[in-house]
N, C-alpha and C. Protein backbone atom coordinates (compact mmCIF):
# COMPACT_ATOMS: atom_id res chain seq x y z
N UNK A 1 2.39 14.48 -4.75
CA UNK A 1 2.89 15.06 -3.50
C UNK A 1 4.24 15.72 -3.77
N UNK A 2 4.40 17.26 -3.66
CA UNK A 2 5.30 17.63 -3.83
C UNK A 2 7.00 17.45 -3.20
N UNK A 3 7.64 17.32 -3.73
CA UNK A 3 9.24 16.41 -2.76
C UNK A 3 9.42 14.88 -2.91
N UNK A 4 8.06 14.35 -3.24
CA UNK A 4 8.05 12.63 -3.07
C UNK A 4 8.37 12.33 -4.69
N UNK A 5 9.57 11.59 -4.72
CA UNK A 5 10.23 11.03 -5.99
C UNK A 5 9.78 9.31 -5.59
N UNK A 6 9.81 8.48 -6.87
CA UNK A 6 9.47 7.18 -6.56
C UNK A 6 10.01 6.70 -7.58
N UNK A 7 10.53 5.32 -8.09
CA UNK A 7 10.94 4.64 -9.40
C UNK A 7 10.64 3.34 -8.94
N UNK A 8 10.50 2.44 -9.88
CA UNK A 8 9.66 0.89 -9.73
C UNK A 8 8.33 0.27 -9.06
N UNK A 9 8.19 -0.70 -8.92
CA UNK A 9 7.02 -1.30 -8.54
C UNK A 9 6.06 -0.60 -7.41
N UNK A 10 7.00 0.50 -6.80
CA UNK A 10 5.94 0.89 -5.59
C UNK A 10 5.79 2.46 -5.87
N UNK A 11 5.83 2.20 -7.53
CA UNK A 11 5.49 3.66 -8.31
C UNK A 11 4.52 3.28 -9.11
N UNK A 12 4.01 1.84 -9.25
CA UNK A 12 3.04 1.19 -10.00
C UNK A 12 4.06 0.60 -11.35
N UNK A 13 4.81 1.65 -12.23
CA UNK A 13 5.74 1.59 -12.91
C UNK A 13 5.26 0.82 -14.33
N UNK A 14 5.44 0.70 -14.99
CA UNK A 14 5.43 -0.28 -16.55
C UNK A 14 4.77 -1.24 -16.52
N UNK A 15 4.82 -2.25 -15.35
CA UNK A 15 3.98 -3.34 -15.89
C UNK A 15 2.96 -3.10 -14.55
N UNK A 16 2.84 -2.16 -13.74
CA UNK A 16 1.47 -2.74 -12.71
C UNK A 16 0.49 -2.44 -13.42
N UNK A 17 -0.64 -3.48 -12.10
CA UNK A 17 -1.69 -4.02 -12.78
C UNK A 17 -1.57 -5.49 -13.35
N UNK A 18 -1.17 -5.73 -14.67
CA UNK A 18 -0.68 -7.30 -15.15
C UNK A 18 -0.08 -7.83 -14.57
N UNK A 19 0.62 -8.87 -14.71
CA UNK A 19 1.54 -9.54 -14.77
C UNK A 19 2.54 -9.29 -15.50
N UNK A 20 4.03 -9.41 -14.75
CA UNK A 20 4.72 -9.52 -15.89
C UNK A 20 6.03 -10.31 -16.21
N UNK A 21 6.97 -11.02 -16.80
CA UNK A 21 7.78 -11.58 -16.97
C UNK A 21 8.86 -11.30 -16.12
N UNK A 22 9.48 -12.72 -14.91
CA UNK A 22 9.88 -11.92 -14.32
C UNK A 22 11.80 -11.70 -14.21
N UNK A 23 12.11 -10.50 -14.46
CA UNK A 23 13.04 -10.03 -14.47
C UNK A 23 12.91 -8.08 -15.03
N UNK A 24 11.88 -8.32 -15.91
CA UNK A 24 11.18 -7.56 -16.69
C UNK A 24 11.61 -6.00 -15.59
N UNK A 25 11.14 -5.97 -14.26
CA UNK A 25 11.18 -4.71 -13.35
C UNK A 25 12.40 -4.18 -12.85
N UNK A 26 13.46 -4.44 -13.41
CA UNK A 26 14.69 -4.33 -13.32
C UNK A 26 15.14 -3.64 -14.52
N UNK A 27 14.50 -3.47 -15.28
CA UNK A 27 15.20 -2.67 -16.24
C UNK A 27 14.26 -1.66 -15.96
N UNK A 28 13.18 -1.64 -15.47
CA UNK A 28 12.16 -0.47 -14.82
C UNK A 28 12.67 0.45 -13.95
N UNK A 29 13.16 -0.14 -12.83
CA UNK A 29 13.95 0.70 -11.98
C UNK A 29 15.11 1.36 -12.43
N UNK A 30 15.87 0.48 -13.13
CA UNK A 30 17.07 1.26 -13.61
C UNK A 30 16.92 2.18 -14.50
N UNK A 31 15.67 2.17 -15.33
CA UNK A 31 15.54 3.84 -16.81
C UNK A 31 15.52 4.83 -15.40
N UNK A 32 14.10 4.28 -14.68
CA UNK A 32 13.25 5.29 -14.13
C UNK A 32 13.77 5.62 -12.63
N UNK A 33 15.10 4.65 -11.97
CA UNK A 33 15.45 4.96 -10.62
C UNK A 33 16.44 6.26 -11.57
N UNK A 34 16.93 6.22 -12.48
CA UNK A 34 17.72 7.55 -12.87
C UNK A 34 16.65 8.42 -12.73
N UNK A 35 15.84 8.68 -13.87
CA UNK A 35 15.21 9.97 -13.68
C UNK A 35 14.96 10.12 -12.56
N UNK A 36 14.13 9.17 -11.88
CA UNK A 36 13.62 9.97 -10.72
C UNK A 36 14.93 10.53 -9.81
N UNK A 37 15.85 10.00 -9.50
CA UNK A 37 16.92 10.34 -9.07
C UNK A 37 17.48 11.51 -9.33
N UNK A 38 17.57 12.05 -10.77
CA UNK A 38 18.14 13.36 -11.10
C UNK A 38 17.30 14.06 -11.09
N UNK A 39 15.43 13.98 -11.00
CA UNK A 39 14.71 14.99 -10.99
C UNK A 39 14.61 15.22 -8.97
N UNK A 40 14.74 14.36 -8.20
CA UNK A 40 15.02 14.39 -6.84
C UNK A 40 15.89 15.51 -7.07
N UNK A 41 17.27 15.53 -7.25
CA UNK A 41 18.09 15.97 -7.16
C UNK A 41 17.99 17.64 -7.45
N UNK A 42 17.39 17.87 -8.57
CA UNK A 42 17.51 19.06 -9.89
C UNK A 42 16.31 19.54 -8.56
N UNK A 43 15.45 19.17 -8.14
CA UNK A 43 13.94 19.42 -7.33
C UNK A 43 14.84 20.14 -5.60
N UNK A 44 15.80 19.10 -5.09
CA UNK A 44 16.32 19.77 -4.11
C UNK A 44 16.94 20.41 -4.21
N UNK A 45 17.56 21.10 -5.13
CA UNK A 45 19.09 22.02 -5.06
C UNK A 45 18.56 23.31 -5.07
N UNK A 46 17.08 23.92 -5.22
CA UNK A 46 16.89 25.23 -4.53
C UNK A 46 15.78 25.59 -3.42
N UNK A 47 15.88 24.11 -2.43
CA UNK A 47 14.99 24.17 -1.73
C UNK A 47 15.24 24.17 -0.34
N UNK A 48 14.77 24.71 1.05
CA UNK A 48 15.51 24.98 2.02
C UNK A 48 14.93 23.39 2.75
N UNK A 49 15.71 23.26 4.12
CA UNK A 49 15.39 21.98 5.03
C UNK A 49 14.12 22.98 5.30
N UNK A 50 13.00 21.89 5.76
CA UNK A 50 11.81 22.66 6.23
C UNK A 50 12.45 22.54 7.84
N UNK A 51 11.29 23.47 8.85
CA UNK A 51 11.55 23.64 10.52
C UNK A 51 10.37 22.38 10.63
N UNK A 52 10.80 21.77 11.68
CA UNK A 52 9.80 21.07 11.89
C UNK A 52 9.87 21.19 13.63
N UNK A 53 8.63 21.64 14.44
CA UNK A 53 8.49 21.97 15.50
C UNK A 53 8.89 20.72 16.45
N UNK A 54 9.28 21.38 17.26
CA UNK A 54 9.88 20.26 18.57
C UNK A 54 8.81 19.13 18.75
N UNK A 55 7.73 20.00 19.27
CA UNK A 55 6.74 19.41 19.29
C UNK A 55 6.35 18.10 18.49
N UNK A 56 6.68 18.34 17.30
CA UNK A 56 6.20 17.00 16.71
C UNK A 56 7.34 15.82 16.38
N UNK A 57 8.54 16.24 16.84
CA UNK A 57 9.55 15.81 16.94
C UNK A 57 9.25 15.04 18.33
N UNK A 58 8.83 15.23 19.19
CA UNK A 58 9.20 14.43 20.51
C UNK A 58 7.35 13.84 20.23
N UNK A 59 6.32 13.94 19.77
CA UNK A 59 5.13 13.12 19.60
C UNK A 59 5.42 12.13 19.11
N UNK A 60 6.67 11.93 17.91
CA UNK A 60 6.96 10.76 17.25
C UNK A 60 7.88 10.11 17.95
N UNK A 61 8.80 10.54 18.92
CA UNK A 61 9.41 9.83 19.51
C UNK A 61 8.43 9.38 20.98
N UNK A 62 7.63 9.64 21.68
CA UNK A 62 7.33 9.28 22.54
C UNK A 62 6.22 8.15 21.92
N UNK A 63 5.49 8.41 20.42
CA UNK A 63 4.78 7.06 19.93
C UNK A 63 5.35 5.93 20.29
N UNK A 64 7.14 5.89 19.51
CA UNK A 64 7.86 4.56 19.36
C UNK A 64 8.22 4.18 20.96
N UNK A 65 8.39 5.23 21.71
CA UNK A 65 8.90 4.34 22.83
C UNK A 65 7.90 3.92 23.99
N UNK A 66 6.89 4.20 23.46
CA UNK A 66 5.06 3.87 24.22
C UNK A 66 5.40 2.28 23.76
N UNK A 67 5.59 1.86 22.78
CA UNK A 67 5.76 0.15 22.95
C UNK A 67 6.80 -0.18 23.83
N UNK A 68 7.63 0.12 24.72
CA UNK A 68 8.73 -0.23 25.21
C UNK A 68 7.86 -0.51 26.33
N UNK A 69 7.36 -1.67 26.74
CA UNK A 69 6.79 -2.06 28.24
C UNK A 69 6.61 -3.22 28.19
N UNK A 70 6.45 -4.12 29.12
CA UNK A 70 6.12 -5.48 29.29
C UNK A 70 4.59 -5.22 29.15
N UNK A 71 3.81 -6.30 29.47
CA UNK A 71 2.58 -7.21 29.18
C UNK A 71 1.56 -7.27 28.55
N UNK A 72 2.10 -6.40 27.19
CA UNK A 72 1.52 -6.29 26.41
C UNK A 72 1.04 -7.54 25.49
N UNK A 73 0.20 -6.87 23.81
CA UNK A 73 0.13 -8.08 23.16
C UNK A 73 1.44 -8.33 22.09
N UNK A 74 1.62 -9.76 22.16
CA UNK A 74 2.75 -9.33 20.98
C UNK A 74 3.26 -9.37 19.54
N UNK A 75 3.68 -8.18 18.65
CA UNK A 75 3.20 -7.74 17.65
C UNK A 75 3.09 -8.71 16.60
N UNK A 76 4.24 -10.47 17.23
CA UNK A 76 4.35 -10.97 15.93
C UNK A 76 3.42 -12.18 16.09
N UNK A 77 2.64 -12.24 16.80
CA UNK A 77 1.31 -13.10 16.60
C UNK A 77 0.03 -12.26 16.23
N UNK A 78 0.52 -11.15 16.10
CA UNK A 78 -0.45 -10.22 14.92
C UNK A 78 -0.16 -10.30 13.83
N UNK A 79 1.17 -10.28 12.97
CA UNK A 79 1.78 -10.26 12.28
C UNK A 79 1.47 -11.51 11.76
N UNK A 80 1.60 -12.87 12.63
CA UNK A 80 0.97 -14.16 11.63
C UNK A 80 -0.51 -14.13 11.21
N UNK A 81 -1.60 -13.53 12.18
CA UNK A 81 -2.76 -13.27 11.98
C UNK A 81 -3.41 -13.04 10.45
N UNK A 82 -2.19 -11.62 10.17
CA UNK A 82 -2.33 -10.79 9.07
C UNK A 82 -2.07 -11.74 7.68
N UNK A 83 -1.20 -12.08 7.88
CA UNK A 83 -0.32 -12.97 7.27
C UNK A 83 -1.42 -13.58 7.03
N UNK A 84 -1.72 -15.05 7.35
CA UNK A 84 -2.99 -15.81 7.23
C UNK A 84 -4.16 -15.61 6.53
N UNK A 85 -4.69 -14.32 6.90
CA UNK A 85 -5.80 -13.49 6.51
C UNK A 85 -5.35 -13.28 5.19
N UNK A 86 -4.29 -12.43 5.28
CA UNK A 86 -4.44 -11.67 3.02
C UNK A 86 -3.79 -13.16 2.41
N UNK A 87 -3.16 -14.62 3.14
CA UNK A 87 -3.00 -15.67 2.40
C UNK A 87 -4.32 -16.46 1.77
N UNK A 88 -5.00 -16.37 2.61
CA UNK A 88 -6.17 -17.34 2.68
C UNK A 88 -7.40 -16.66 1.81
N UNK A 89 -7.54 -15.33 2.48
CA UNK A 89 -9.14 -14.90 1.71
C UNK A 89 -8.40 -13.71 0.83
N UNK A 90 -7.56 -12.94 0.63
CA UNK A 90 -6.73 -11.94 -0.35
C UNK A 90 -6.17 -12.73 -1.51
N UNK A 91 -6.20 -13.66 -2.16
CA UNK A 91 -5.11 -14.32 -3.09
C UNK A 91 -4.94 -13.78 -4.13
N UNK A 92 -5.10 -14.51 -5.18
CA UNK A 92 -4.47 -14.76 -6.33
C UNK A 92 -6.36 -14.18 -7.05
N UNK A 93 -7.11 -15.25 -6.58
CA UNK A 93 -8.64 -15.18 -7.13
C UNK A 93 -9.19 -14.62 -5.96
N UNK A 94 -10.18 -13.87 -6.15
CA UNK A 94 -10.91 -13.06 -4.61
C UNK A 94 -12.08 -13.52 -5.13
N UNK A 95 -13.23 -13.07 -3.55
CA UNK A 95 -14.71 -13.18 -3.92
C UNK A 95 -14.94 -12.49 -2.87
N UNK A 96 -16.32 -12.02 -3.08
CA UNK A 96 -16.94 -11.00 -2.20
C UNK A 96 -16.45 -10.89 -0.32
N UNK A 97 -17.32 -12.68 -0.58
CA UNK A 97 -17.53 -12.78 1.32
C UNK A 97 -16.18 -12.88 1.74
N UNK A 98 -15.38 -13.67 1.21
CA UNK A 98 -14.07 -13.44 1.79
C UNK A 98 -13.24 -12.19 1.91
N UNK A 99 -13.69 -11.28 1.32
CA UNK A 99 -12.80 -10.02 0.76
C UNK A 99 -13.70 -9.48 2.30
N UNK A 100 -14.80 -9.08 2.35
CA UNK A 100 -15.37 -8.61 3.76
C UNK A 100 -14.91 -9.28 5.11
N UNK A 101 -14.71 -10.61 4.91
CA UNK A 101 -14.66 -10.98 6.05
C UNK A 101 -13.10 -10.94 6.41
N UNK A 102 -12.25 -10.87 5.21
CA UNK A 102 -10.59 -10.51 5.57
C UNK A 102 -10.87 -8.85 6.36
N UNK A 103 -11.76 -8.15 5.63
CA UNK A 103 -11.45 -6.87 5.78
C UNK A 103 -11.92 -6.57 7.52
N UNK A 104 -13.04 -7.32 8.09
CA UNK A 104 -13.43 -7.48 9.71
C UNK A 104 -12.36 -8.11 10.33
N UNK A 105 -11.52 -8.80 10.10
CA UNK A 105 -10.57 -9.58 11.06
C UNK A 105 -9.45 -8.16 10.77
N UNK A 106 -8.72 -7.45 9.96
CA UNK A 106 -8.22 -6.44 10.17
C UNK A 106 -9.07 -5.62 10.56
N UNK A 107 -9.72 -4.96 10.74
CA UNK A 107 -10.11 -3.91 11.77
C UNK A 107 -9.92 -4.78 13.01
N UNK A 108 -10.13 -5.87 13.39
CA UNK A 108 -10.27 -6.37 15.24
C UNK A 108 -8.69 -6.30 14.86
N UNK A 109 -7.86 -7.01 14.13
CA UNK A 109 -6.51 -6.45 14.38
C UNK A 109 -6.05 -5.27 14.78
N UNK A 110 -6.40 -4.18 13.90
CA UNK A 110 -5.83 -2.60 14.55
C UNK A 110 -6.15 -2.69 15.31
N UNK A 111 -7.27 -2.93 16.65
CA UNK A 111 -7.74 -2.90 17.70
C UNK A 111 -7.05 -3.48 18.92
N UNK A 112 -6.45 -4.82 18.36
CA UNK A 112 -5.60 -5.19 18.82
C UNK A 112 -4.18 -4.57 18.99
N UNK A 113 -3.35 -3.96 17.82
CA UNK A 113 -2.54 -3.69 18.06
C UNK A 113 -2.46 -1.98 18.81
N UNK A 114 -3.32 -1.87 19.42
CA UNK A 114 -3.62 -0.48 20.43
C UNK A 114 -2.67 -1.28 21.74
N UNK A 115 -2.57 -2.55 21.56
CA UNK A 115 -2.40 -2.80 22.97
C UNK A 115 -0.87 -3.60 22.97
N UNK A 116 -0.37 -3.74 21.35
CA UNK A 116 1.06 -4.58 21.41
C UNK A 116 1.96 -3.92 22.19
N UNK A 117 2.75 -4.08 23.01
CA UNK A 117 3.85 -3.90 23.64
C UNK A 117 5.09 -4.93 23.50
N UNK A 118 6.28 -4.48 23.58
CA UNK A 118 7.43 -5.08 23.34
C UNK A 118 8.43 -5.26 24.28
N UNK A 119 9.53 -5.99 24.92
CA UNK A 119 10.22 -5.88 26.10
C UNK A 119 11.72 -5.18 25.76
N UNK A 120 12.64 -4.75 26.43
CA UNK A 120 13.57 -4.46 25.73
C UNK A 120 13.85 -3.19 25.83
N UNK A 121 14.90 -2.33 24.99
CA UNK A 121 15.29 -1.25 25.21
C UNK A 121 15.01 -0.70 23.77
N UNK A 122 16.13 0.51 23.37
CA UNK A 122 15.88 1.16 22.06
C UNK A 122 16.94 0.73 21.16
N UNK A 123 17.99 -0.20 21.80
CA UNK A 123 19.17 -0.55 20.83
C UNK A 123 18.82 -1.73 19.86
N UNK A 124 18.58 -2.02 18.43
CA UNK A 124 18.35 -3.26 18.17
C UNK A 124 17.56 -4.28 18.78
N UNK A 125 16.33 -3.28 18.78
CA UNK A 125 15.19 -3.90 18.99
C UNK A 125 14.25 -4.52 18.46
N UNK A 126 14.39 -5.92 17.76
CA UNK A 126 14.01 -6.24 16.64
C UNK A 126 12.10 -6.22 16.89
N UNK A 127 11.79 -6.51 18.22
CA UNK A 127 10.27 -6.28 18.36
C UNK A 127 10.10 -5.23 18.41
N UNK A 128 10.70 -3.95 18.52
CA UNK A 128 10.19 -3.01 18.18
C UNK A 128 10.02 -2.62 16.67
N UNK A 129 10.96 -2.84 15.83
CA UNK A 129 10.93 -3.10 14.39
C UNK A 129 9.91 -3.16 14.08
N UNK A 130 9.04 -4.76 14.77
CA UNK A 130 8.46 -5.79 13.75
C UNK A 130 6.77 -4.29 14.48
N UNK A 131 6.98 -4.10 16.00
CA UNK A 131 5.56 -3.03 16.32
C UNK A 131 5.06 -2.30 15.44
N UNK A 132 6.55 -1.30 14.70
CA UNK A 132 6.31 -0.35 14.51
C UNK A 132 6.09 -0.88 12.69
N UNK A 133 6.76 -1.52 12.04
CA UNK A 133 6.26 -1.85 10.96
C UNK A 133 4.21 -2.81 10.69
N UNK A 134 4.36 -3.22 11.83
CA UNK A 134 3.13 -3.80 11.59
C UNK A 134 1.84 -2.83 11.60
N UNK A 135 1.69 -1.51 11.94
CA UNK A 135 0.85 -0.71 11.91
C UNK A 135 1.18 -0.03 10.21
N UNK A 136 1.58 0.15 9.46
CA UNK A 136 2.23 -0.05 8.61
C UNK A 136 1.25 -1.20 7.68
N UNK A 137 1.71 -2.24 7.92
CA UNK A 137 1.02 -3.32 7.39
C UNK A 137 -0.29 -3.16 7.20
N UNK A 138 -0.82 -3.44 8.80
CA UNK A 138 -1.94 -3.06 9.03
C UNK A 138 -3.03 -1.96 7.83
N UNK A 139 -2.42 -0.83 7.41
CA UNK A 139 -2.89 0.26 6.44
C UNK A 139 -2.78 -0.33 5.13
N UNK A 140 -1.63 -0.61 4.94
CA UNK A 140 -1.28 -1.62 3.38
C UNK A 140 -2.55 -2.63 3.18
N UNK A 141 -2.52 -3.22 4.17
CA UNK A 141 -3.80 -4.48 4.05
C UNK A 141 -4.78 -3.84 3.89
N UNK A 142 -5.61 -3.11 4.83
CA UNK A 142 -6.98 -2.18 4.76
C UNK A 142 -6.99 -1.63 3.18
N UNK A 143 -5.88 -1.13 2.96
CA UNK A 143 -6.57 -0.24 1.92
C UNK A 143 -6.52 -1.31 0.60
N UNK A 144 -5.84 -2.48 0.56
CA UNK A 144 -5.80 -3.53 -0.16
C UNK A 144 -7.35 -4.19 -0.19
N UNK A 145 -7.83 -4.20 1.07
CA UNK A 145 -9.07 -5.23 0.79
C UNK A 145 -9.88 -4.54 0.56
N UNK A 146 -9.99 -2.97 1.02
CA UNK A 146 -11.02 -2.33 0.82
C UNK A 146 -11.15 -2.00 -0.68
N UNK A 147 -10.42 -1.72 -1.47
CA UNK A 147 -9.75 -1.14 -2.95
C UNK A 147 -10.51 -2.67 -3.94
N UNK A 148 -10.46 -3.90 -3.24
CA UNK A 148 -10.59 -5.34 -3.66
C UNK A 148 -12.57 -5.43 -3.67
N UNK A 149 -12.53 -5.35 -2.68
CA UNK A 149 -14.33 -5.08 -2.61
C UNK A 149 -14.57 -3.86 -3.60
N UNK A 150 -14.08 -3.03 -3.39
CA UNK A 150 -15.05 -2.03 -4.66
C UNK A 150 -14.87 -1.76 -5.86
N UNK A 151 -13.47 -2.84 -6.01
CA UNK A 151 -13.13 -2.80 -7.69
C UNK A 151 -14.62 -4.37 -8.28
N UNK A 152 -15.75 -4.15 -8.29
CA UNK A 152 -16.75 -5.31 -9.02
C UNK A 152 -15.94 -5.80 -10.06
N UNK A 153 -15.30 -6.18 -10.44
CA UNK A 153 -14.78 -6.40 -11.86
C UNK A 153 -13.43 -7.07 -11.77
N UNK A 154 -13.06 -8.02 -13.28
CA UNK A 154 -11.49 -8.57 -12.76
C UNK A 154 -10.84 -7.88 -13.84
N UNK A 155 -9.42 -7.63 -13.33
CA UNK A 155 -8.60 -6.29 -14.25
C UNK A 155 -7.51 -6.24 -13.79
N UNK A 156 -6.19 -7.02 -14.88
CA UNK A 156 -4.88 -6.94 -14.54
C UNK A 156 -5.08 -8.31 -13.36
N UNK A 157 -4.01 -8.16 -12.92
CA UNK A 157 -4.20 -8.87 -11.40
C UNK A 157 -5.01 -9.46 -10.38
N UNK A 158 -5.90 -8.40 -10.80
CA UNK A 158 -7.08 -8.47 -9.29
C UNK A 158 -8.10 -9.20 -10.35
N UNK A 159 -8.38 -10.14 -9.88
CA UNK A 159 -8.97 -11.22 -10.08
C UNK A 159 -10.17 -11.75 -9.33
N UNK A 160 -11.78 -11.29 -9.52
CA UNK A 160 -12.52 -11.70 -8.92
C UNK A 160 -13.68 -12.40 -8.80
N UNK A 161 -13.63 -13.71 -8.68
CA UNK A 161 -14.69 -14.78 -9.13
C UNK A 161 -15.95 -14.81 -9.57
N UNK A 162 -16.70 -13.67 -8.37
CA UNK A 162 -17.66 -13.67 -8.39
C UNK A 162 -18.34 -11.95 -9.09
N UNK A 163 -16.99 -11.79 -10.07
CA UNK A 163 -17.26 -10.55 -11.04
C UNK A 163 -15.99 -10.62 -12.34
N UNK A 164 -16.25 -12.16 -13.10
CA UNK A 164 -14.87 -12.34 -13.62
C UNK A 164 -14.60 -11.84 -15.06
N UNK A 165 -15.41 -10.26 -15.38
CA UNK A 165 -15.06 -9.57 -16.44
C UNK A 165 -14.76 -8.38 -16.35
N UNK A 166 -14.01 -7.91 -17.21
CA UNK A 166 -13.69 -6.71 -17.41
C UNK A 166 -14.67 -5.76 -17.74
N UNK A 167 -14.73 -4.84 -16.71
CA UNK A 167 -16.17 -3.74 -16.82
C UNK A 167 -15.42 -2.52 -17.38
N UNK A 168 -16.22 -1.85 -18.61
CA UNK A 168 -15.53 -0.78 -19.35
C UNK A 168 -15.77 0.52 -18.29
N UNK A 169 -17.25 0.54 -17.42
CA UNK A 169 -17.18 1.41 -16.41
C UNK A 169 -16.37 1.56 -15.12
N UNK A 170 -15.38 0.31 -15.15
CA UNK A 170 -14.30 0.71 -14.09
C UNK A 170 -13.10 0.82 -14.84
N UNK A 171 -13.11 1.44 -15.74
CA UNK A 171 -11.77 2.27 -16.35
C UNK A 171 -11.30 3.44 -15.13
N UNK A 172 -11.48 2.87 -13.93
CA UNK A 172 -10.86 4.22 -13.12
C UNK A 172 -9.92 3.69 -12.27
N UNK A 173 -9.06 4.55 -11.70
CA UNK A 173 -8.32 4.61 -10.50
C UNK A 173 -9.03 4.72 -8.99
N UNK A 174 -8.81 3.85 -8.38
CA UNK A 174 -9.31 3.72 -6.56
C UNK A 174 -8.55 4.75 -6.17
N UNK A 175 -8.62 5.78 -5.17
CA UNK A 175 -7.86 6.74 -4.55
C UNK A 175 -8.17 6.73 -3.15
N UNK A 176 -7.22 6.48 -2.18
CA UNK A 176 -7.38 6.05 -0.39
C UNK A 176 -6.59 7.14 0.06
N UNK A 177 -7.64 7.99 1.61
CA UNK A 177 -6.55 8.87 2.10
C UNK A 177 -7.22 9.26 3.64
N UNK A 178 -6.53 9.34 4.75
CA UNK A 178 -6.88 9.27 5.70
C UNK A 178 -7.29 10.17 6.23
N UNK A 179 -8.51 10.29 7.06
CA UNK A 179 -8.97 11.23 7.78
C UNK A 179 -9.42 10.60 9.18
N UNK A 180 -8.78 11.60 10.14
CA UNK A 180 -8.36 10.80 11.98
C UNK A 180 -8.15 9.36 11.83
N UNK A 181 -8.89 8.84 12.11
CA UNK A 181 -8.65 6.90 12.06
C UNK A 181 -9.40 6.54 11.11
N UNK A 182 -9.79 6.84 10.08
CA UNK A 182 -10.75 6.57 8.94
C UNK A 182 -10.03 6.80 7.60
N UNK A 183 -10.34 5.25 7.14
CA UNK A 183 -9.48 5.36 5.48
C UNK A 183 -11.02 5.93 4.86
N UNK A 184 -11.10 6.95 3.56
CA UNK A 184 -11.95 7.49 2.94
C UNK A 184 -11.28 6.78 1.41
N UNK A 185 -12.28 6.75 0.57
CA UNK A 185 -12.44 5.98 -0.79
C UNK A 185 -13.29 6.83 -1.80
N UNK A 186 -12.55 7.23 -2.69
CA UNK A 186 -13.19 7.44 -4.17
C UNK A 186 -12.92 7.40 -5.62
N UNK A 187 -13.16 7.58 -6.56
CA UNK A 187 -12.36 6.92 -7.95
C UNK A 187 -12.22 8.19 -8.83
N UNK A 188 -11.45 7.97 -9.29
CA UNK A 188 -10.94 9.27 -10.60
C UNK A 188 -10.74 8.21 -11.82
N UNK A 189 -11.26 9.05 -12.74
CA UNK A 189 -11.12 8.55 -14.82
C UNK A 189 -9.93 8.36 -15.22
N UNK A 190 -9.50 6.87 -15.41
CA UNK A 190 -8.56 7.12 -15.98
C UNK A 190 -7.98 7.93 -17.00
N UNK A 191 -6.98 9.19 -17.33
CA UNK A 191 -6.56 9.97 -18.06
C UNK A 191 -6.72 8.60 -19.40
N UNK A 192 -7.21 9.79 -20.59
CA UNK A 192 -6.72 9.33 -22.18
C UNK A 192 -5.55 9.06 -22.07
N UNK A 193 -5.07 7.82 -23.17
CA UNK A 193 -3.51 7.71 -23.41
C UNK A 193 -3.77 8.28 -24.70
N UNK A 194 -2.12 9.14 -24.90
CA UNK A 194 -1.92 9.96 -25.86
C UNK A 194 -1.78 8.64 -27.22
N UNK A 195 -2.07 9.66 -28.26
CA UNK A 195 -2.12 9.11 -29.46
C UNK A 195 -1.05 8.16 -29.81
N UNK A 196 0.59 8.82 -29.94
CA UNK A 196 1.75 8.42 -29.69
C UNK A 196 1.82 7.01 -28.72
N UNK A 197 0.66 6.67 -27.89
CA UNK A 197 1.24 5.04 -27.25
C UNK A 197 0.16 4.45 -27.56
N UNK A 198 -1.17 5.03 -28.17
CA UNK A 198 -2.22 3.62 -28.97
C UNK A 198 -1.56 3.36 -29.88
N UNK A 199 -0.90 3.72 -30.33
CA UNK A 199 -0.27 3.41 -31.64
C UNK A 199 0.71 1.57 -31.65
N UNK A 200 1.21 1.63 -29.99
CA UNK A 200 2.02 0.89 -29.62
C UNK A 200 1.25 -0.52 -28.79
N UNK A 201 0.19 -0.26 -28.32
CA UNK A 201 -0.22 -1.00 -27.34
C UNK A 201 -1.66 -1.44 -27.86
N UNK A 202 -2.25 -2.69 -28.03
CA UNK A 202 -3.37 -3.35 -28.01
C UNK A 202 -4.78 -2.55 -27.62
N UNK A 203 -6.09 -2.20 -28.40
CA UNK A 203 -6.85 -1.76 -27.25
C UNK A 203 -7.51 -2.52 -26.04
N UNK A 204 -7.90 -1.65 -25.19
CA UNK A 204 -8.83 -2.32 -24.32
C UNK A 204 -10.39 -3.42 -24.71
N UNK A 205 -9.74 -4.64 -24.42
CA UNK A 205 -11.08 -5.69 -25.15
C UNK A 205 -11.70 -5.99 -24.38
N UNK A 206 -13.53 -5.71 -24.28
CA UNK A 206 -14.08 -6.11 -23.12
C UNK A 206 -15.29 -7.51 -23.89
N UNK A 207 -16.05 -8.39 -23.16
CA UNK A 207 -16.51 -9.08 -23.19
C UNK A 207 -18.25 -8.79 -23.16
């Protein structure tokens, strides 16, 4: 995405996927929060502010303040819901039925949160915070369980009982992207690693 700079763990970065020793992502951020930082930088200095129409300027503000009403539902007994759900059937080890049946209790969640409302105003509104981050969540999770069901195979991290080897045919990347209210799913090959880092790194051992 052109403009979007990223450095560490929520860039995937050096060690995602595995596990890794922990302190280890701290020296990750710091090579790679520079570059990305000076290529941010070197990337904005001949680029104009974009216009962005009124219009969509006051759609986003009238979203956030659509939670500002009483008797609604409220967001942070959704928020434990969620919570519960990727604790219990999302872990450490996954298996099929649980991975589906986490993934049905979030959808009745989004459904639910059509209807959270919050009391209060716009100053330090910490339930509005927790509203507007939990839809948020909400997507993080979906595309987590959904990504969990169609990876068959265990690899790095994702760990799944009832598929507990490494499949040489899911050498790919999951790719999630939204269309109206619908997450869409498909996989791309993982790129060859250049010659220069087999040289450095173990191959891939399958069973």
């Amino acid at each position: 995405m052109p403009g979007l700079f990223a450095a560490g763990e929520v860039a995937c970065g050096l060690h995602g996927g595995a596990n890794r020793l922990g302190g280890n992502s701290l020296a990750d951020i710091l090579v790679f929060g520079k570059r990305s930082g000076e290529a941010a930088a070197k990337y904005a200095s001949d680029k104009k502010i974009a216009e962005i129409e009124d219009s969509e300027v006051q759609e986003e503000i009238n979203r956030v303040l659509s939670y500002l009403k009483p008797g609604g539902v409220n967001p942070y007994l959704l928020v434990d819901e969620l919570t519960e759900t990727m604790s219990n059937k999302v872990g450490i080890v996954r298996n099929g039925p649980d991975l589906e049946s986490a993934l049905q209790k979030i959808l009745e969640l989004k459904e639910e949160y059509k209807k959270v409302s919050v009391p209060g105003g716009r100053k330090y509104n910490h339930g509005l915070f927790t509203a507007l981050e939990l839809g948020n969540m909400l997507i993080a999770a979906e595309a987590i369980v959904r990504s969990a069901i169609m990876r068959t195979e265990s690899r790095g991290a994702h760990t799944r009982k009832d598929y507990p080897k490494k499949d040489r045919n899911w050498l790919k990347n999951i790719i999630l992207w939204k269309e109206g209210d619908t997450m869409k799913m498909d996989t791309v090959p993982v790129p060859e690693m250049p010659e220069e880092l087999k040289k450095l790194v173990k191959p891939e051992v399958y069973q």
